[in-house]
N, C-alpha and C. Protein backbone atom coordinates (compact mmCIF):
# COMPACT_ATOMS: atom_id res chain seq x y z
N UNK A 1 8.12 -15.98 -1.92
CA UNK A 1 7.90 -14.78 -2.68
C UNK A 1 8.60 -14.90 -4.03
N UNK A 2 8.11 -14.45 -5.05
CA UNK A 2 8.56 -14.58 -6.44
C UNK A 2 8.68 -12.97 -6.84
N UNK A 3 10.22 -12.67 -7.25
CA UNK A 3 10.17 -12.05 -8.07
C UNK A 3 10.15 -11.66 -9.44
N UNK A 4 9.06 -11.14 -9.81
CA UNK A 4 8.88 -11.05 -11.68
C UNK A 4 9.56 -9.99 -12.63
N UNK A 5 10.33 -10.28 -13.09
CA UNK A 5 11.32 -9.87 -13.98
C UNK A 5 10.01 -9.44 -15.28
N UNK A 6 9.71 -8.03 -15.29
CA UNK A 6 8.63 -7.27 -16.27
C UNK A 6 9.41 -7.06 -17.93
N UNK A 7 10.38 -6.61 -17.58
CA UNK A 7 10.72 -6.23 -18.60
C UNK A 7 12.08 -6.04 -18.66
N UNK A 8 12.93 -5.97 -19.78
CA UNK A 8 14.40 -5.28 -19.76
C UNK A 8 14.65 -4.12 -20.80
N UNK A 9 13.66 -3.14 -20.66
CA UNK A 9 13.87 -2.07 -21.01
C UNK A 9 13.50 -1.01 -19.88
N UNK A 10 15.00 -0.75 -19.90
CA UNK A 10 15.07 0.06 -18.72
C UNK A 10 14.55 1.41 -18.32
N UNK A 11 14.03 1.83 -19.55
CA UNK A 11 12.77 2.98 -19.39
C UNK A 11 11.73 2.90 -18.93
N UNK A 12 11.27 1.37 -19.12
CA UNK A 12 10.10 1.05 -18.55
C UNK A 12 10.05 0.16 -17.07
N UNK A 13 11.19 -0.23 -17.06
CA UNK A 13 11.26 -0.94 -15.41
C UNK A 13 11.10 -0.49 -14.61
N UNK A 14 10.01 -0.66 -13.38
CA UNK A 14 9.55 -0.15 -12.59
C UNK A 14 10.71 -0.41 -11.02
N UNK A 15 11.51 -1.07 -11.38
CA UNK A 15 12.33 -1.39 -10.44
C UNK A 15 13.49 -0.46 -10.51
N UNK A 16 13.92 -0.43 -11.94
CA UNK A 16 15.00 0.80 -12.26
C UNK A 16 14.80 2.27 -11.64
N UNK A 17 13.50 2.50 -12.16
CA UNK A 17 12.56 4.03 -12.16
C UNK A 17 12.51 4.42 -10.86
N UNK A 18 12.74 3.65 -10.62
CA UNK A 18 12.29 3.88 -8.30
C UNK A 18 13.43 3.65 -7.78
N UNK A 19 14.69 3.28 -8.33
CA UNK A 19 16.06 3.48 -8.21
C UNK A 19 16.46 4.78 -8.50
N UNK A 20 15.99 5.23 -9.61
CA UNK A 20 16.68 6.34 -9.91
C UNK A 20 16.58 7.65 -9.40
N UNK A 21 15.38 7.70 -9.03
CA UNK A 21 14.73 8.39 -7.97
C UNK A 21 15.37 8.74 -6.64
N UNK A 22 15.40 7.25 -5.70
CA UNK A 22 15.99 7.01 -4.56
C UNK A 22 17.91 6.91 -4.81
N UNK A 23 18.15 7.00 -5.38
CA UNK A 23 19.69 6.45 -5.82
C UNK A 23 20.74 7.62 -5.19
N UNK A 24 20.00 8.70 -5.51
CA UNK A 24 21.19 9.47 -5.12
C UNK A 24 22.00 9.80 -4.03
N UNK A 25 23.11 9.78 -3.48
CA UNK A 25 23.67 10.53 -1.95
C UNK A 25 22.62 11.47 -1.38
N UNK A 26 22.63 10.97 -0.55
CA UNK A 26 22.00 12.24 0.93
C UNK A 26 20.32 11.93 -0.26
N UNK A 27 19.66 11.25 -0.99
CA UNK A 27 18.52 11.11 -1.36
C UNK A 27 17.49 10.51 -0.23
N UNK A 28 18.02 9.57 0.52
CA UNK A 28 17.01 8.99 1.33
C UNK A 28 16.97 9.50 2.25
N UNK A 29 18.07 10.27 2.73
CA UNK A 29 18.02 11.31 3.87
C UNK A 29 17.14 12.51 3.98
N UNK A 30 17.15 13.00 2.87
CA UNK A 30 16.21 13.82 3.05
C UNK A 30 14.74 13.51 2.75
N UNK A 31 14.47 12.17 2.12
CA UNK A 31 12.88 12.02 2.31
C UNK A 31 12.78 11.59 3.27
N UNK A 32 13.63 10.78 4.29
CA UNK A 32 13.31 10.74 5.56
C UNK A 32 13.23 11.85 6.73
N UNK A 33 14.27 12.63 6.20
CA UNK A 33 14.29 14.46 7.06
C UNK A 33 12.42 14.65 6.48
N UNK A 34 12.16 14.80 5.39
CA UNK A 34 10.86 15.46 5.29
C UNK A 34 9.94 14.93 6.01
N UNK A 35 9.96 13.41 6.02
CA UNK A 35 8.67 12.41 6.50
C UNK A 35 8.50 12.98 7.76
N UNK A 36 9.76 13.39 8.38
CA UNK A 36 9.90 13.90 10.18
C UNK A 36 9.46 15.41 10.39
N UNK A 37 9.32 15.73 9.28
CA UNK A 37 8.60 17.54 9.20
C UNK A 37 9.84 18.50 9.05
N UNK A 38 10.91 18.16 8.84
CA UNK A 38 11.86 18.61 8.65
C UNK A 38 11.80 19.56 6.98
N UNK A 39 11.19 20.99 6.49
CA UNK A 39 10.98 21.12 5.50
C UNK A 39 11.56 22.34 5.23
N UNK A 40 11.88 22.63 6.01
CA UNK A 40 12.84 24.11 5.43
C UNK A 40 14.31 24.30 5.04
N UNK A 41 15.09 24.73 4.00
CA UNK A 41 16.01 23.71 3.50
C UNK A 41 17.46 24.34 4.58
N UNK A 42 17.14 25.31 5.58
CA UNK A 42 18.46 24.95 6.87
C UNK A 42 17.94 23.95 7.38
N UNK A 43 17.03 23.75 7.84
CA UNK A 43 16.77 22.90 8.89
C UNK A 43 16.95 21.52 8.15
N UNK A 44 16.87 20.73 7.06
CA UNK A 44 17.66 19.89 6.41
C UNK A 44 18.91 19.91 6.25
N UNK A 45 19.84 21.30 5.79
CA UNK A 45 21.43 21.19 5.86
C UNK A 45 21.81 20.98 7.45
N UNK A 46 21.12 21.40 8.51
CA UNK A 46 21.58 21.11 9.66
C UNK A 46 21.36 19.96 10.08
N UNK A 47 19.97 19.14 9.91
CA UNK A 47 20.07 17.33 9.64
C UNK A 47 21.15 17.04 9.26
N UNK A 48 21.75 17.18 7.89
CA UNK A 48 22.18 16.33 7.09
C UNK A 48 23.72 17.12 7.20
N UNK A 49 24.54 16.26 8.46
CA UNK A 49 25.90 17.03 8.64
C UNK A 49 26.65 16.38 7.25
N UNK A 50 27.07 17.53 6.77
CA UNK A 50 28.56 17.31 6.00
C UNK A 50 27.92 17.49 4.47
N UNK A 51 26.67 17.62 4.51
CA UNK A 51 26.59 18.03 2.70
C UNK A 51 26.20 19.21 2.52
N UNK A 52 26.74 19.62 1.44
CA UNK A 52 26.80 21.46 0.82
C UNK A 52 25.85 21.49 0.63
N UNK A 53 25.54 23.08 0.33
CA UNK A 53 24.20 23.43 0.13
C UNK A 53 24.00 23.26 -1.12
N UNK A 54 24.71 23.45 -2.63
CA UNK A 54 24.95 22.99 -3.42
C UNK A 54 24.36 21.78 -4.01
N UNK A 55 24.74 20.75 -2.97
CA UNK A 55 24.16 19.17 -3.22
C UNK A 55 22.94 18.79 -2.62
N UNK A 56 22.45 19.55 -1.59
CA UNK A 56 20.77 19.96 -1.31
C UNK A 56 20.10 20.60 -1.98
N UNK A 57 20.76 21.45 -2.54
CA UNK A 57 19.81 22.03 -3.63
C UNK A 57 19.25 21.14 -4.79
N UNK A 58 20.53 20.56 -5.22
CA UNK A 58 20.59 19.90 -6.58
C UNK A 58 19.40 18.89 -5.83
N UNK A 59 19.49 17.58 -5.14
CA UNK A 59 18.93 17.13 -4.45
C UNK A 59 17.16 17.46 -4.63
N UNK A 60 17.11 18.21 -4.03
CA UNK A 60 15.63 18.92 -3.49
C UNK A 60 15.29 18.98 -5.04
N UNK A 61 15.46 19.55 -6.14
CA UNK A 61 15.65 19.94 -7.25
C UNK A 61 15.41 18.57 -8.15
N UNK A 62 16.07 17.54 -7.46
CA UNK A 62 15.99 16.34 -8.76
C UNK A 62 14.37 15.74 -8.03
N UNK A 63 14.10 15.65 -7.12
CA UNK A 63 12.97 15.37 -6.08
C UNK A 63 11.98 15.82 -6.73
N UNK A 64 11.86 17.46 -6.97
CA UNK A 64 10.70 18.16 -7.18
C UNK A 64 10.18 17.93 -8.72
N UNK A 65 11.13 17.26 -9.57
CA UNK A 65 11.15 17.30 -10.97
C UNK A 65 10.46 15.42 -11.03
N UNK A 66 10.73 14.87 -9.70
CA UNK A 66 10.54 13.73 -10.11
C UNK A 66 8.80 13.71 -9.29
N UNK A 67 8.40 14.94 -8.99
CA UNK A 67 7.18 14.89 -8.59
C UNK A 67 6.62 14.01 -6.78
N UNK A 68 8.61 13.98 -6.41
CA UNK A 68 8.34 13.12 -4.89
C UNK A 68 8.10 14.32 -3.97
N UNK A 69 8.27 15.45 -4.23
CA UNK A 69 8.17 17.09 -3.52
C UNK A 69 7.71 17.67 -4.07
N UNK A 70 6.96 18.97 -2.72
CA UNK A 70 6.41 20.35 -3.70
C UNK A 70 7.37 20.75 -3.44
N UNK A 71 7.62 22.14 -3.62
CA UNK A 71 8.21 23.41 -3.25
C UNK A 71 7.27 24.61 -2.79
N UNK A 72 7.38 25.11 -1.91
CA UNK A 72 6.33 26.45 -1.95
C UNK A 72 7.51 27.17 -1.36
N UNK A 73 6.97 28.19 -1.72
CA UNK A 73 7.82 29.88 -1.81
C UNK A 73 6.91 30.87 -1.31
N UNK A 74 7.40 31.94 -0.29
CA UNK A 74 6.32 32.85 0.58
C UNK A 74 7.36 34.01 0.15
N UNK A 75 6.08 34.70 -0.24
CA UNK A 75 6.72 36.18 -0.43
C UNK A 75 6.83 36.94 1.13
N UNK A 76 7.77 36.87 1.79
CA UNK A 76 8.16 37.30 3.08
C UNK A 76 9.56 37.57 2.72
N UNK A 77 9.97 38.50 4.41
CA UNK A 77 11.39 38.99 4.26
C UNK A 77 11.59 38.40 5.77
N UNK A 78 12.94 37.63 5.48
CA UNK A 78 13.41 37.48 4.14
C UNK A 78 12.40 36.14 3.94
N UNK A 79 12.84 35.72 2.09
CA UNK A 79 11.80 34.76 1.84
C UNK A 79 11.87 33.78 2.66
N UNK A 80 10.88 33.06 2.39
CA UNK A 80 10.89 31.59 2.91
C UNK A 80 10.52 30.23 2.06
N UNK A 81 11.16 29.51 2.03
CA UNK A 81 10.76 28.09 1.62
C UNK A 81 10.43 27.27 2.11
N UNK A 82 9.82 26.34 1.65
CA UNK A 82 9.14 24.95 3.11
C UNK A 82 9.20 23.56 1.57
N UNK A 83 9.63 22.73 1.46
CA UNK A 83 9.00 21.70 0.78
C UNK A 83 8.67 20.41 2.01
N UNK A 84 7.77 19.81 0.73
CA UNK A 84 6.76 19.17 1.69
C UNK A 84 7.17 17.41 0.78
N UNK A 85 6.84 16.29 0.95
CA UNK A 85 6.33 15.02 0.10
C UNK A 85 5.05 15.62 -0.30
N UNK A 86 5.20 14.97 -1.54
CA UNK A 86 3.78 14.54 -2.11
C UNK A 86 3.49 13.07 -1.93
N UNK A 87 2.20 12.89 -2.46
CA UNK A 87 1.73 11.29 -2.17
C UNK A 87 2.60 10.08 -3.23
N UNK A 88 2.97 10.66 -3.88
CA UNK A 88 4.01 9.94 -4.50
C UNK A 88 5.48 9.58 -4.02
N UNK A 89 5.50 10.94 -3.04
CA UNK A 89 6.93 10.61 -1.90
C UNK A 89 6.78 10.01 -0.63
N UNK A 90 5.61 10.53 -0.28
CA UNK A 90 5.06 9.23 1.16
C UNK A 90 4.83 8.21 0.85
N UNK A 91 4.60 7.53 -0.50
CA UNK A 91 4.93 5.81 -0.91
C UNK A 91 5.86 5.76 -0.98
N UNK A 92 7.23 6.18 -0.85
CA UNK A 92 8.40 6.07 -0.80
C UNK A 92 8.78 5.25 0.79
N UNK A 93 8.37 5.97 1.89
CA UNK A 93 8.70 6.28 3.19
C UNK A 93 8.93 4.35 3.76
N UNK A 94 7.43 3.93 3.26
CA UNK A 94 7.50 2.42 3.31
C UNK A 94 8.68 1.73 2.94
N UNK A 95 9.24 2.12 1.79
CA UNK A 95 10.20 1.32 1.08
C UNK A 95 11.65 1.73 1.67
N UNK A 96 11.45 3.02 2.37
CA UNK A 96 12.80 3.35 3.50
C UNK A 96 12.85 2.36 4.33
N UNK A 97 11.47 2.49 4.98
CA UNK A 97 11.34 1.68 6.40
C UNK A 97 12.10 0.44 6.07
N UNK A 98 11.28 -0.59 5.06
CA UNK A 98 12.08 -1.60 4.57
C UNK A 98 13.08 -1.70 4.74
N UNK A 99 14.07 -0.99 3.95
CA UNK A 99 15.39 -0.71 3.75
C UNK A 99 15.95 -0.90 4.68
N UNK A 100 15.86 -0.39 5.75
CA UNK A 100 16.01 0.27 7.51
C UNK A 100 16.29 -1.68 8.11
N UNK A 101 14.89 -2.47 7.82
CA UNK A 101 14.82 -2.68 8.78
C UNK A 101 15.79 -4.19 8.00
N UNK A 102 16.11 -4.06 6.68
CA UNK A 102 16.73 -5.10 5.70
C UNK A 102 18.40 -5.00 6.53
N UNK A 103 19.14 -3.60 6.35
CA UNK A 103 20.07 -3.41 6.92
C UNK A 103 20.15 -3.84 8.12
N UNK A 104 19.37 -3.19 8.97
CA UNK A 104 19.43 -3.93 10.79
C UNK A 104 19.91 -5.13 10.65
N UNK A 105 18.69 -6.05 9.89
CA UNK A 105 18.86 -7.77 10.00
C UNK A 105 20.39 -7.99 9.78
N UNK A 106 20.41 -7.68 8.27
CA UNK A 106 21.35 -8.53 7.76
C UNK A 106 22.86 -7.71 7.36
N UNK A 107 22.83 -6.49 7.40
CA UNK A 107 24.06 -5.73 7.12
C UNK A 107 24.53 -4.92 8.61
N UNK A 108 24.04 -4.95 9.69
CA UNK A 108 24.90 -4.21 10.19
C UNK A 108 25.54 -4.88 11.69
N UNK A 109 26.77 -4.71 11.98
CA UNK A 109 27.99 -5.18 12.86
C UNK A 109 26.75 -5.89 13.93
N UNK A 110 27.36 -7.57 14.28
CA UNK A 110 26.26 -7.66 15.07
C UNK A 110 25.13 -8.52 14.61
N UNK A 111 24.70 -8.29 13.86
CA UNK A 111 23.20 -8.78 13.33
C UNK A 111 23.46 -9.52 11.99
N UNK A 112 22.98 -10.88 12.03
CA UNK A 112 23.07 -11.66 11.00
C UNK A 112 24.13 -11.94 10.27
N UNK A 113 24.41 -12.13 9.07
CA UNK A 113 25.74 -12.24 8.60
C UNK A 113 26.70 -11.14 8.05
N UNK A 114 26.17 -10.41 7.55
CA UNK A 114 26.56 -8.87 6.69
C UNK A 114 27.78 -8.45 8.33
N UNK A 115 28.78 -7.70 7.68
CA UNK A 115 29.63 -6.53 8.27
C UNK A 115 29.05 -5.63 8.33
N UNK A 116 29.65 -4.67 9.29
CA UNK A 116 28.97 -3.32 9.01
C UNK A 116 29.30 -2.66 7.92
N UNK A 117 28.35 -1.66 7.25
CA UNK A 117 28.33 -1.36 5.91
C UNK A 117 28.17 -0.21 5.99
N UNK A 118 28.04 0.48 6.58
CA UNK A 118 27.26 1.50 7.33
C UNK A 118 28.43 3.05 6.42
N UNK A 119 29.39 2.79 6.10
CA UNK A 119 30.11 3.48 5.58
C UNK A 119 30.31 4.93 6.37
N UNK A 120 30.09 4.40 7.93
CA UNK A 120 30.21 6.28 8.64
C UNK A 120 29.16 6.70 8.57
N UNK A 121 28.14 6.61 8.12
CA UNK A 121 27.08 7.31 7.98
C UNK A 121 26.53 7.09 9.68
N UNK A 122 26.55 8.54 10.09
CA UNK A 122 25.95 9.03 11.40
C UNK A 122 24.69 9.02 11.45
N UNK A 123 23.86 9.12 10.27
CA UNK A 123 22.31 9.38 10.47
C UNK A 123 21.73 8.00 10.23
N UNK A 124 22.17 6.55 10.08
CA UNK A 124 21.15 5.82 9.99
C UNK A 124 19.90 5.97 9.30
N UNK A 125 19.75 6.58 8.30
CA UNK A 125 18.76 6.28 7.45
C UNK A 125 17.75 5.66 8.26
């Protein structure tokens, strides 16, 4: 496999751009909470032990701006929210899986050469 080095402007790197996206804390967690139908934003803070609501918000928020989520809003009492992936965030899901199955091999206690890396993280991504 060859990888092709496009460009080094980092506005336009398609490798950067899909970093920046995915990059953040608790980011892959919750496109993986969504992929699982997980869309209402308790039922994500209760997935995702130990992060504020604060940093789910922000989160959900950098997501929806990057067009990987909707948001919908129901005029009910009390309200309700649900976000969902868009098709731009379910091409994401693949590149989790990846991720997932890169770590197994080669980063975690056990398997291949890598230590565990895992940094505590309870949810396994």
């Amino acid at each position: 496999m060859t990888v092709h080095h496009l460009t080094t402007d980092r506005d336009n790197c398609p490798v950067l751009m899909t970093a920046d996206i995915i990059s953040g804390k608790w980011t892959l967690l919750i496109l993986r909470d969504l992929s699982e139908g997980l869309n209402r934003f308790s039922l994500l803070e209760r997935s995702l032990l130990g992060i504020s609501p604060k940093t789910l918000s922000e989160r959900l928020k950098s997501l929806e701006k990057a067009g990987v989520i909707t948001r919908t809003s129901y005029a009910e009492v009390p309200p309700r929210v649900e976000y969902a992936l868009t098709d731009r965030g379910m091409d994401l899901i693949p590149l989790i899986d990846h991720m997932r199955d890169y770590g197994t091999k080669w980063l975690v206690s056990g398997n291949g050469a890598g230590a565990d890396r895992s940094n505590g993280d309870p949810h396994g991504v």
